[in-house]
PDB file of N, CA and C in Angstrom:
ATOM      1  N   UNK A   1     128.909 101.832  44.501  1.00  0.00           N
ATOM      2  CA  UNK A   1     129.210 102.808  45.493  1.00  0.00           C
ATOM      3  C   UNK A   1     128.035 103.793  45.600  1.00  0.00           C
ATOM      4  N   UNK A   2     127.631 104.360  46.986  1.00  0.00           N
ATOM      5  CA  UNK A   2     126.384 105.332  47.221  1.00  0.00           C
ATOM      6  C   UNK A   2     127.195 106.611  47.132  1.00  0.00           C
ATOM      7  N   UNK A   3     126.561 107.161  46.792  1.00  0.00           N
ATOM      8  CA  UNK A   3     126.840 108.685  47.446  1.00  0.00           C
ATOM      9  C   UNK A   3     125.776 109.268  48.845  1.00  0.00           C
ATOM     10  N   UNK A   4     126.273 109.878  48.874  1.00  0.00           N
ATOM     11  CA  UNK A   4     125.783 110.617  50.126  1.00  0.00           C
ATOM     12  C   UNK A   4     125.391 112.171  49.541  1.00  0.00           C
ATOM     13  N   UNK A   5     124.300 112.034  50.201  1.00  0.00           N
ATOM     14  CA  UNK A   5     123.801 113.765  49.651  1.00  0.00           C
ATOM     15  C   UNK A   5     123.462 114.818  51.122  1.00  0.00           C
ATOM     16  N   UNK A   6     123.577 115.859  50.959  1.00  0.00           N
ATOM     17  CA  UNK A   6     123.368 116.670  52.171  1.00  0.00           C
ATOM     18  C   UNK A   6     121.996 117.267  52.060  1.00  0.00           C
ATOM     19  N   UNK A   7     121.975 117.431  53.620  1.00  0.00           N
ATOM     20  CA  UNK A   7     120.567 117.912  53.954  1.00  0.00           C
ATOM     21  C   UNK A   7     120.601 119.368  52.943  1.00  0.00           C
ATOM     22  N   UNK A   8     119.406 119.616  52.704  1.00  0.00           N
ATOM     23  CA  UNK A   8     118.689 121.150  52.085  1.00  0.00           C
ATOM     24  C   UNK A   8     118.620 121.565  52.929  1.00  0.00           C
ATOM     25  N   UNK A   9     117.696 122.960  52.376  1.00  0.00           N
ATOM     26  CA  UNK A   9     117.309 124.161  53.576  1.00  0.00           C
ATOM     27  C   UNK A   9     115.919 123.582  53.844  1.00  0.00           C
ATOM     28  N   UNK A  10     115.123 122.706  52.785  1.00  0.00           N
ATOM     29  CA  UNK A  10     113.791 122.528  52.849  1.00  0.00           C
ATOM     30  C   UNK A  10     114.029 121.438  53.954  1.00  0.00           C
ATOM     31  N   UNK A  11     114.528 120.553  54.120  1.00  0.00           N
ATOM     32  CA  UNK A  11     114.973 119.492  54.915  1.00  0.00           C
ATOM     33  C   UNK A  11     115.186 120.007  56.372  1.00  0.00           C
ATOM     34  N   UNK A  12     116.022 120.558  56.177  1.00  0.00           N
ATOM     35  CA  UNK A  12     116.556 121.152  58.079  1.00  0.00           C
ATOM     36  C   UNK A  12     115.115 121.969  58.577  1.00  0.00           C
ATOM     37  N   UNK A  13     114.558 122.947  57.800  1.00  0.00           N
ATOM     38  CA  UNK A  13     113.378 123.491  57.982  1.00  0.00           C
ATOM     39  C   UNK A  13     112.372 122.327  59.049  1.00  0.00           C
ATOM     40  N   UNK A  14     111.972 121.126  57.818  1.00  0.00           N
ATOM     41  CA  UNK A  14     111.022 120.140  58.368  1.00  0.00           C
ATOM     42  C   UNK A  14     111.723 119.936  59.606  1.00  0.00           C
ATOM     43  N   UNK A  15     112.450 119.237  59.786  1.00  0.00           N
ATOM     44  CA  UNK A  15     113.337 118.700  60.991  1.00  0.00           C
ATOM     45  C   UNK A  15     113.221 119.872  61.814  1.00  0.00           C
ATOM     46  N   UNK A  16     113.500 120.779  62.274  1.00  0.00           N
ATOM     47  CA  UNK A  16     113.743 122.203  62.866  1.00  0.00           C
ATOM     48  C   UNK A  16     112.450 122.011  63.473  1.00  0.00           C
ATOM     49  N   UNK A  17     111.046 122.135  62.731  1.00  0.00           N
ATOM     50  CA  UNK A  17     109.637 122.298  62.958  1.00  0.00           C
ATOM     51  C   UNK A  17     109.612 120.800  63.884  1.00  0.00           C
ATOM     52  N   UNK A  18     109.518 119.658  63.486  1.00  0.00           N
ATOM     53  CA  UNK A  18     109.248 118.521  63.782  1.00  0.00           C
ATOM     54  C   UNK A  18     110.019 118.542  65.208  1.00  0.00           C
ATOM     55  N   UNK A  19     110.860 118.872  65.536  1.00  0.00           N
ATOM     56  CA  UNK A  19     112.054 119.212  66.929  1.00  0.00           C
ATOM     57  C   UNK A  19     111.222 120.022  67.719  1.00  0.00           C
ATOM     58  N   UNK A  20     110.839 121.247  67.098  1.00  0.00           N
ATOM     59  CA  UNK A  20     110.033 121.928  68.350  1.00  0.00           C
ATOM     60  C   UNK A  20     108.902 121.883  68.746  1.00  0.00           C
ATOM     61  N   UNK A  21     108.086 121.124  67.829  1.00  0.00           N
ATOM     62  CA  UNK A  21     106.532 120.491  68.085  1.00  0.00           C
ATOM     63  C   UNK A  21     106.434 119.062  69.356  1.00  0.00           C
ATOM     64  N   UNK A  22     107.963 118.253  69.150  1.00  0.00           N
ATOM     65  CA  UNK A  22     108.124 117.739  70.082  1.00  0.00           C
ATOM     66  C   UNK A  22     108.650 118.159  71.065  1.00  0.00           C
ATOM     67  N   UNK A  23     109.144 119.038  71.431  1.00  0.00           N
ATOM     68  CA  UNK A  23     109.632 119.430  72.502  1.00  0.00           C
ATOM     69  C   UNK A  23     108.481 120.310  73.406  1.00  0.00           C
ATOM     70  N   UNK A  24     107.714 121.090  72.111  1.00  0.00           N
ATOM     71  CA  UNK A  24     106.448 121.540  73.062  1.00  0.00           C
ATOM     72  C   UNK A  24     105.396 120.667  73.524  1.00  0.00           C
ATOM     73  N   UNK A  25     105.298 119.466  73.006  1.00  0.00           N
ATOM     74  CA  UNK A  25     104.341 118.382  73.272  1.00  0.00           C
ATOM     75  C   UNK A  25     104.870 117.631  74.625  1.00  0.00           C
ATOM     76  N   UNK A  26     106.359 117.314  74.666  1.00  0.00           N
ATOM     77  CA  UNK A  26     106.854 116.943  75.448  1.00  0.00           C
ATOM     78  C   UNK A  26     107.437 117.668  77.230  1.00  0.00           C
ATOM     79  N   UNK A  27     107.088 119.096  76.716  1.00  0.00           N
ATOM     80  CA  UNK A  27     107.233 119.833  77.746  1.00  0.00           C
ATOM     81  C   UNK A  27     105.707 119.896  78.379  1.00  0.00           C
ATOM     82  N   UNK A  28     104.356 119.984  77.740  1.00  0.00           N
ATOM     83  CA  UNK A  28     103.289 120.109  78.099  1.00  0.00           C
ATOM     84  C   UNK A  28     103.076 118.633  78.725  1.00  0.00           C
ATOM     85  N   UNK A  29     103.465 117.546  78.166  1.00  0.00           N
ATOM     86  CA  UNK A  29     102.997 116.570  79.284  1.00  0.00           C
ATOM     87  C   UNK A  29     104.118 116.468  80.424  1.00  0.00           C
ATOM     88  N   UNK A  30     104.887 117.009  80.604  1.00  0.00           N
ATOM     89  CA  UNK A  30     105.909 116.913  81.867  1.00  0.00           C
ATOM     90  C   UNK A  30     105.299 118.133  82.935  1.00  0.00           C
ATOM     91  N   UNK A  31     104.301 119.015  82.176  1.00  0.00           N
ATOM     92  CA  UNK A  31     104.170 119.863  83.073  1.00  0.00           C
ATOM     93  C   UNK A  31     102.966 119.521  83.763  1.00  0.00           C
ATOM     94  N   UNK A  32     102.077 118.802  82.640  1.00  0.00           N
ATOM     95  CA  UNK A  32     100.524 118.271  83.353  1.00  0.00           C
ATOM     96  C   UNK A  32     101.138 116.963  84.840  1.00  0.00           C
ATOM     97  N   UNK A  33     102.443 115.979  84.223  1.00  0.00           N
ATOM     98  CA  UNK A  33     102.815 115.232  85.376  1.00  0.00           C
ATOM     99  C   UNK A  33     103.426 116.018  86.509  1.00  0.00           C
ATOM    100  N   UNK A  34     104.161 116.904  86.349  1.00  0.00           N
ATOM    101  CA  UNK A  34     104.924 117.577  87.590  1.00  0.00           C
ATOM    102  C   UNK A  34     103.801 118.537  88.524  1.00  0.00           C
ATOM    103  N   UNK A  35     102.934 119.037  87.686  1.00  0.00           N
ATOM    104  CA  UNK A  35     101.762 119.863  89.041  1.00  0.00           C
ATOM    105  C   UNK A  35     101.125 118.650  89.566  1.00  0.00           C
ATOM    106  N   UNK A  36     100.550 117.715  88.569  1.00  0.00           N
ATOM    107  CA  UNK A  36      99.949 116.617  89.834  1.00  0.00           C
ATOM    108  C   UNK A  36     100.571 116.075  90.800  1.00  0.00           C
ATOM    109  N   UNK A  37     102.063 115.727  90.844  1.00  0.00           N
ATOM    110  CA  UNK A  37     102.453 115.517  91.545  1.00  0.00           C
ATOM    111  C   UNK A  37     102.385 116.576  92.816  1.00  0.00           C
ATOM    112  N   UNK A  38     103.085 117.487  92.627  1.00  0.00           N
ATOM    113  CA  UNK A  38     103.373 118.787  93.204  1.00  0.00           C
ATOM    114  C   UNK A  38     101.945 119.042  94.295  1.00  0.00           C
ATOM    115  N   UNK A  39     101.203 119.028  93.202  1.00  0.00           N
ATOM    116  CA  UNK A  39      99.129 119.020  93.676  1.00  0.00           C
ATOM    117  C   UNK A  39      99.565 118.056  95.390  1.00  0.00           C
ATOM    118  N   UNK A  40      99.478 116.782  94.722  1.00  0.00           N
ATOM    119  CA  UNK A  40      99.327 115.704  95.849  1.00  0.00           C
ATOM    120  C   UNK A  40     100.415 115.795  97.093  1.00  0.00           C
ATOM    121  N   UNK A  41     101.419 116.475  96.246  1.00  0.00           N
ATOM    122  CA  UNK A  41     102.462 116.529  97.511  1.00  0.00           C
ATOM    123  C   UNK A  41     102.154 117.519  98.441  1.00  0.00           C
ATOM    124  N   UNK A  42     101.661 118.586  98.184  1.00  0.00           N
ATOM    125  CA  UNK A  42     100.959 120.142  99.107  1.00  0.00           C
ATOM    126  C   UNK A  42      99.644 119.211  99.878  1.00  0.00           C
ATOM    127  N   UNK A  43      98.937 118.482  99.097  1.00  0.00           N
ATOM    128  CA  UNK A  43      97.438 118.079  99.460  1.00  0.00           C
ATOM    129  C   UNK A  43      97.986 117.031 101.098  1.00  0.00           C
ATOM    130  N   UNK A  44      99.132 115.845 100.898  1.00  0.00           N
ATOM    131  CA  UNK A  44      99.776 115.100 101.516  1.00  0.00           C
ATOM    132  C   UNK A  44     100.142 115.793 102.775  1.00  0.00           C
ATOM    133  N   UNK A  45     101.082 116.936 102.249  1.00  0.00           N
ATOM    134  CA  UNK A  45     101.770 117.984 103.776  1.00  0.00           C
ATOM    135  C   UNK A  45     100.343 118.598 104.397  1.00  0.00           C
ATOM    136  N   UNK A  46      99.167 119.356 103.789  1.00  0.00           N
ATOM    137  CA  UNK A  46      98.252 119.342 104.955  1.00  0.00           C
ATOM    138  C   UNK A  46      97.758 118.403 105.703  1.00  0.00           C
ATOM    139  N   UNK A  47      97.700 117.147 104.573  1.00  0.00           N
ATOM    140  CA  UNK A  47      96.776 116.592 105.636  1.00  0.00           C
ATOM    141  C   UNK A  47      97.459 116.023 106.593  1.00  0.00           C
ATOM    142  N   UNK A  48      98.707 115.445 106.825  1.00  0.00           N
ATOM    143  CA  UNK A  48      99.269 115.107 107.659  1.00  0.00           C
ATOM    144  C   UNK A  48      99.804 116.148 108.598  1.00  0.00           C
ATOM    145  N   UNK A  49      99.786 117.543 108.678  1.00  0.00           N
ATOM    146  CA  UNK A  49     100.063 118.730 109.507  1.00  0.00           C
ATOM    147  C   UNK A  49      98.509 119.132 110.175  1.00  0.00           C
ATOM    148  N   UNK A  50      97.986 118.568 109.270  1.00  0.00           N
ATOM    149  CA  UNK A  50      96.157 118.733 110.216  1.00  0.00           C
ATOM    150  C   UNK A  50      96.062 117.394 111.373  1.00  0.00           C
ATOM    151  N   UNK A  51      96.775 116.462 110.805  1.00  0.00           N
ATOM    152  CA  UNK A  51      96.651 115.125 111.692  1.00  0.00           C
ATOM    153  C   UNK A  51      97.516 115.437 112.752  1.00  0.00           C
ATOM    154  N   UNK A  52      98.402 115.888 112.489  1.00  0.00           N
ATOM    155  CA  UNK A  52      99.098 116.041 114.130  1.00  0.00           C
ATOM    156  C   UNK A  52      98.695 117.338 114.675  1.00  0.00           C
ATOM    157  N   UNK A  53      98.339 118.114 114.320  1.00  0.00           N
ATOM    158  CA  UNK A  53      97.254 119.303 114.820  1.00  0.00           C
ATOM    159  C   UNK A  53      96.482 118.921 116.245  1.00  0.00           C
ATOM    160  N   UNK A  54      95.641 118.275 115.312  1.00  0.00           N
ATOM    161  CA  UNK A  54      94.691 117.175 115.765  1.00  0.00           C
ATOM    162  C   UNK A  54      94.663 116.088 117.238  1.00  0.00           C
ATOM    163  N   UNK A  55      96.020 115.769 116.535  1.00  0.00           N
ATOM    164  CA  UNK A  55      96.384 114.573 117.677  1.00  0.00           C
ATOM    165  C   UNK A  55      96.627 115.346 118.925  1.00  0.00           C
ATOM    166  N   UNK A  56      97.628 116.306 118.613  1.00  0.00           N
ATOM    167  CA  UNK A  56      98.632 117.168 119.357  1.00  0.00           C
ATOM    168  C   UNK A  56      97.084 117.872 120.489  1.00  0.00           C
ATOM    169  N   UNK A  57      96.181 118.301 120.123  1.00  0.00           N
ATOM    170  CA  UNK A  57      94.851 118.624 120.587  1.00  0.00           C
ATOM    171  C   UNK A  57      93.913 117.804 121.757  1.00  0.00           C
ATOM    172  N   UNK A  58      94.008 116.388 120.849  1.00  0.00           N
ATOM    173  CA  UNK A  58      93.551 115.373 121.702  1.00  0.00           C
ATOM    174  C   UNK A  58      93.912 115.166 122.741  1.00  0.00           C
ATOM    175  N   UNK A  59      95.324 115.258 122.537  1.00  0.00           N
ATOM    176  CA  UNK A  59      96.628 114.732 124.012  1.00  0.00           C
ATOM    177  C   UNK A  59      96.340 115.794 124.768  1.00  0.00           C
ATOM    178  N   UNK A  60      96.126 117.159 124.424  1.00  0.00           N
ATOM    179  CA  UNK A  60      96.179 118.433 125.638  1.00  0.00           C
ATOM    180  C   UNK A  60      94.758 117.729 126.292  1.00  0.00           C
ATOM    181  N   UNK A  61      93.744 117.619 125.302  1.00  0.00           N
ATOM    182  CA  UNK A  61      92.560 117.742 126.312  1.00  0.00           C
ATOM    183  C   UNK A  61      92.183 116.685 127.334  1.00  0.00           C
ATOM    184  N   UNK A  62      92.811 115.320 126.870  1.00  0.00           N
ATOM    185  CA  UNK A  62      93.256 114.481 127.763  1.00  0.00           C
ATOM    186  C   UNK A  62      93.743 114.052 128.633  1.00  0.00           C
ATOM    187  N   UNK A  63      94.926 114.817 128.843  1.00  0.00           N
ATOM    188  CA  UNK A  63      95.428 115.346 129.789  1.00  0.00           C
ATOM    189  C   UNK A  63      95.260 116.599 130.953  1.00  0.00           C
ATOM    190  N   UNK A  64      93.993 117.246 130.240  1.00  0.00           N
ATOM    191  CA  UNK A  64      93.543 118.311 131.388  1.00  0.00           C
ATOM    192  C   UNK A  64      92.624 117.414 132.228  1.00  0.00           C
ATOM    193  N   UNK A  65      91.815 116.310 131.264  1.00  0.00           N
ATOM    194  CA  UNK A  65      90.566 115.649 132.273  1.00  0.00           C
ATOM    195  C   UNK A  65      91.639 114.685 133.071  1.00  0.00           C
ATOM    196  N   UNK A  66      92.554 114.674 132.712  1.00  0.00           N
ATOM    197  CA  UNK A  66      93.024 113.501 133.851  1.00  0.00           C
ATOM    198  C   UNK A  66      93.646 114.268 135.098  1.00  0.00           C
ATOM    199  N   UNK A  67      94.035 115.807 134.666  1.00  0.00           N
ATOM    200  CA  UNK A  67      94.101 116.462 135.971  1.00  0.00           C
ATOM    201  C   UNK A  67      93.030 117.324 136.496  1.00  0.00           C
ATOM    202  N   UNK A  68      91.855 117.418 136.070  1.00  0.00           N
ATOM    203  CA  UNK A  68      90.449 117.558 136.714  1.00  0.00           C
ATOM    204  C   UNK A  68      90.794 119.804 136.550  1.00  0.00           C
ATOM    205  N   UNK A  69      91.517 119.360 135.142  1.00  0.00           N
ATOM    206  CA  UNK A  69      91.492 121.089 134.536  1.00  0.00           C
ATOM    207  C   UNK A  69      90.346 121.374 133.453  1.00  0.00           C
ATOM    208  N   UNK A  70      88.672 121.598 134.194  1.00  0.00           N
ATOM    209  CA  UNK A  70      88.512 121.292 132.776  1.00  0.00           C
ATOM    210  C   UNK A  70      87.459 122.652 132.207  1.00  0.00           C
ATOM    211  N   UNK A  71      88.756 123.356 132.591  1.00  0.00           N
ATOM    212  CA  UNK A  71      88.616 124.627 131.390  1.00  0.00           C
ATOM    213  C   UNK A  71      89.544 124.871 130.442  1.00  0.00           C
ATOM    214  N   UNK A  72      88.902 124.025 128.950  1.00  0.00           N
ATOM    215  CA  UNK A  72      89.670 123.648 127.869  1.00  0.00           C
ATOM    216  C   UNK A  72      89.285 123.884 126.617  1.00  0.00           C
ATOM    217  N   UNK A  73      89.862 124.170 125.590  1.00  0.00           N
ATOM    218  CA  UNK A  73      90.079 124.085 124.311  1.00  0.00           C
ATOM    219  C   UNK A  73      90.636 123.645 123.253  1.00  0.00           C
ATOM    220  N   UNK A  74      89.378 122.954 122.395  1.00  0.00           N
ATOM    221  CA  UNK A  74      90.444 122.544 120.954  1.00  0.00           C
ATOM    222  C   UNK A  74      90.084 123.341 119.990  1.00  0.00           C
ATOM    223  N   UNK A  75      91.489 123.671 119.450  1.00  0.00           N
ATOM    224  CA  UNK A  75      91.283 124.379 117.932  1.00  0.00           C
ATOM    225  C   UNK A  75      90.618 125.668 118.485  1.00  0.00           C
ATOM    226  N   UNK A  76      90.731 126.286 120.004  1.00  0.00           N
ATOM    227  CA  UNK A  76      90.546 127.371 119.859  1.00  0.00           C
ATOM    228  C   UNK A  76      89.194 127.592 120.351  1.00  0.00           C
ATOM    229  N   UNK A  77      88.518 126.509 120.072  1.00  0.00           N
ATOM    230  CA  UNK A  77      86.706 126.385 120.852  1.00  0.00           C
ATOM    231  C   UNK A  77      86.571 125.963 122.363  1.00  0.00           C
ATOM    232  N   UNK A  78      85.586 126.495 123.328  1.00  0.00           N
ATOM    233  CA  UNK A  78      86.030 126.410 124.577  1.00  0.00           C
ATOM    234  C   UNK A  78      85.134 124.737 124.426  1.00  0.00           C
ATOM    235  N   UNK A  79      85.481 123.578 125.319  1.00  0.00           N
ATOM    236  CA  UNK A  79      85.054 123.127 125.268  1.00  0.00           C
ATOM    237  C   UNK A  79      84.629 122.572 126.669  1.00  0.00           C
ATOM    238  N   UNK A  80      83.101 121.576 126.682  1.00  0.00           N
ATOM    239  CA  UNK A  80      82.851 121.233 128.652  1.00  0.00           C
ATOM    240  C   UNK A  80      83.009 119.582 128.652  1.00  0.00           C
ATOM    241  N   UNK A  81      83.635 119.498 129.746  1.00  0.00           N
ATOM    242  CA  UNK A  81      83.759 118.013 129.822  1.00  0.00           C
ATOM    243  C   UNK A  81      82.452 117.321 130.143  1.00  0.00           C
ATOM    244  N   UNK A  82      82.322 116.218 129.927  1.00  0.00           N
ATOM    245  CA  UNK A  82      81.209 115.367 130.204  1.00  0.00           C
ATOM    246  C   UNK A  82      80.465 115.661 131.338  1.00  0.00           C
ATOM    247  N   UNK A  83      79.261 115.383 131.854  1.00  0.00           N
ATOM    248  CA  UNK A  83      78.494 115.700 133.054  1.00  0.00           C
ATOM    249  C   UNK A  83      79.084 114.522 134.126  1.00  0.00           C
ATOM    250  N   UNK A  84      79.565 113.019 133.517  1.00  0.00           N
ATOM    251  CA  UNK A  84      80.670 111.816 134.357  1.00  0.00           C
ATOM    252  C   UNK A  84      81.841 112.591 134.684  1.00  0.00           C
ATOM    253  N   UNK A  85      82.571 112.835 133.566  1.00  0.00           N
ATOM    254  CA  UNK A  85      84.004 113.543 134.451  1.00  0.00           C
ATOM    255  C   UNK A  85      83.526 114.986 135.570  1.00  0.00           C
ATOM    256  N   UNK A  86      82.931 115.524 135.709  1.00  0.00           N
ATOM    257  CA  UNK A  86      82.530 117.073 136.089  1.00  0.00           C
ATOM    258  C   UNK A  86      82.354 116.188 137.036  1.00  0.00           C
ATOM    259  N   UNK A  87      81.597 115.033 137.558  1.00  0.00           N
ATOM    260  CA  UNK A  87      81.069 114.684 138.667  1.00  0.00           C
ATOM    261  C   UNK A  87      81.942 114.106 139.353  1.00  0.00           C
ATOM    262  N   UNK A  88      83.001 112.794 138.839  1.00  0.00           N
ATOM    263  CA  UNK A  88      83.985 112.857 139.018  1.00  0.00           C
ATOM    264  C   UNK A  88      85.044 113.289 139.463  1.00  0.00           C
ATOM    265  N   UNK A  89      85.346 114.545 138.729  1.00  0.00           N
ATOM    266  CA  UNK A  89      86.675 115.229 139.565  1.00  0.00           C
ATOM    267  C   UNK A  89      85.719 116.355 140.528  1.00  0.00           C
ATOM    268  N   UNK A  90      84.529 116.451 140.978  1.00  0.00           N
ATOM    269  CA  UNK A  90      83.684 117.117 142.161  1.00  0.00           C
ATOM    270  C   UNK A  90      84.015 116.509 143.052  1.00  0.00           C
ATOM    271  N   UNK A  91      84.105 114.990 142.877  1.00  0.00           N
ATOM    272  CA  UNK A  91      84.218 114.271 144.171  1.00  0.00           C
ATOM    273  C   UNK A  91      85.803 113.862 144.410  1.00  0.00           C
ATOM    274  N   UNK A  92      86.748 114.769 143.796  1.00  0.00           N
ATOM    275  CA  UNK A  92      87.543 114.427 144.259  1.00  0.00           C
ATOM    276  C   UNK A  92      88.305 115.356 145.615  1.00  0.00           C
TER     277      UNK A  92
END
């Protein structure tokens, strides 16, 4: 027959230490994975809010040369249509 013996104070101590060394090891790599993520997910929402920016830009100015409006801007910069379209919508 075994006996069974109970933990010490020196025992629970180790264990106690060994518990929170992993838990701080284990919290530091969950935190290095959760900002990268986090990183790429912010990096993801600009760039796809710059892409339809963008697009959303293209379509206005495209639509001014096809109605021979072409006092225009993207992003705020005045821009001149080609010296073909200018001649173009002259002769229309």
């Amino acid at each position: 027959m075994t006996s069974v013996t109970a933990l010490d104070s020196t025992q629970i101590t180790k264990i106690g230490v060994g518990a929170i060394i992993a838990l701080v090891v284990v919290g530091f790599v969950l935190s290095l994975i959760i900002t990268a993520i986090v990183g790429r997910v912010i990096i993801a929402v600009v760039v796809v809010a710059l892409g339809i920016l963008v697009w959303q830009q293209r379509t206005v100015i495209e639509d001014h040369v096809k109605k021979c409006q072409l006092d225009m801007s993207f992003l705020g910069i005045h821009v001149n249509a080609p010296e073909h379209v200018q001649q173009a919508c002259n002769l229309q």
